[in-house]
Protein backbone atom coordinates (compact mmCIF):
# COMPACT_ATOMS: atom_id res chain seq x y z
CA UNK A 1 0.00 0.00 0.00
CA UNK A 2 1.38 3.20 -0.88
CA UNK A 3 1.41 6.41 1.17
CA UNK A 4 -0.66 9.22 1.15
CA UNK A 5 0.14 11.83 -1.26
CA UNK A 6 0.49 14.62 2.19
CA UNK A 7 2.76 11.90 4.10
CA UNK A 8 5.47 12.08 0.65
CA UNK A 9 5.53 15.68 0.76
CA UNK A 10 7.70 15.30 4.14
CA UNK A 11 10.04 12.80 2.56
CA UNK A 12 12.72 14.36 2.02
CA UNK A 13 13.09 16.63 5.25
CA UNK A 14 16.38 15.42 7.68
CA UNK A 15 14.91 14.66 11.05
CA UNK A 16 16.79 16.60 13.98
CA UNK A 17 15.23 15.38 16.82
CA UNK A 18 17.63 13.02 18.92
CA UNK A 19 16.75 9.24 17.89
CA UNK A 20 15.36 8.41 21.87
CA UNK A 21 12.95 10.59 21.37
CA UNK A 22 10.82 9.63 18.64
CA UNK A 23 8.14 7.47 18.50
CA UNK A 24 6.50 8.54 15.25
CA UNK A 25 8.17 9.61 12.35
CA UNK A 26 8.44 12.95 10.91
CA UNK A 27 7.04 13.27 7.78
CA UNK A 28 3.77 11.73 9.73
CA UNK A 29 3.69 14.11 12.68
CA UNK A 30 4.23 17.49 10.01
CA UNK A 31 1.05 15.58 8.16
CA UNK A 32 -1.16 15.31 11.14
CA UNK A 33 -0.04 18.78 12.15
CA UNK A 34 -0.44 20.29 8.68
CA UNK A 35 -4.09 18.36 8.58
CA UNK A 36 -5.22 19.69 12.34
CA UNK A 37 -4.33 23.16 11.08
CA UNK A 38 -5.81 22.74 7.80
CA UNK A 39 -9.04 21.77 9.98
CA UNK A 40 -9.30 25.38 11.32
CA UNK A 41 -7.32 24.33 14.71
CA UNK A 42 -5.07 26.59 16.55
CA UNK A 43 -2.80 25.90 19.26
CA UNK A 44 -1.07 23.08 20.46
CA UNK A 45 -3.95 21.81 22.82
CA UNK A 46 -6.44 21.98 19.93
CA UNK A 47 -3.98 20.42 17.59
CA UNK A 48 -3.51 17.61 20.25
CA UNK A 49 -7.20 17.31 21.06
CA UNK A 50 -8.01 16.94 16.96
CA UNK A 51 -5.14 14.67 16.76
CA UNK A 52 -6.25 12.17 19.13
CA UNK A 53 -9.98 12.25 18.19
CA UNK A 54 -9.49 11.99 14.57
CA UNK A 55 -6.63 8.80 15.26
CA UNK A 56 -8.42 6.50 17.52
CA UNK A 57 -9.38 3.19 16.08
C-alpha cells in the first residue's frame, strides 16, 4: 500500500530530533499537524485534542 500523497511531501526533510525521542516519524507528525491546522485548529492543545480524536481506532 502506498502512502498518502500529504505523508510524501515530508520525505525528504532530515529529522533533527535526537533518535530516543521519537516514536513517530516525521514526515507523519508534520502531516497530522499540517491536517489539524488545515481543519481550522489553533494551538497546540487543539492540535492535540483533533489529533487524538481523529486517530483513535
Amino acid at each position: 500500500m502506498s502512502q498518502p500523497a500529504i505523508i510524501e511531501a515530508f520525505l525528504e526533510l532530515q529529522d533533527p530530533r535526537r533518535r530516543a525521542g521519537q516514536r513517530h516519524t516525521l514526515p507523519l507528525c508534520l502531516a497530522l499537524f499540517t491536517l489539524a491546522i488545515a481543519a481550522g485548529n489553533k494551538g497546540f492543545l487543539a492540535i492535540g485534542d483533533w489529533i487524538l480524536a481523529t486517530t483513535k481506532n
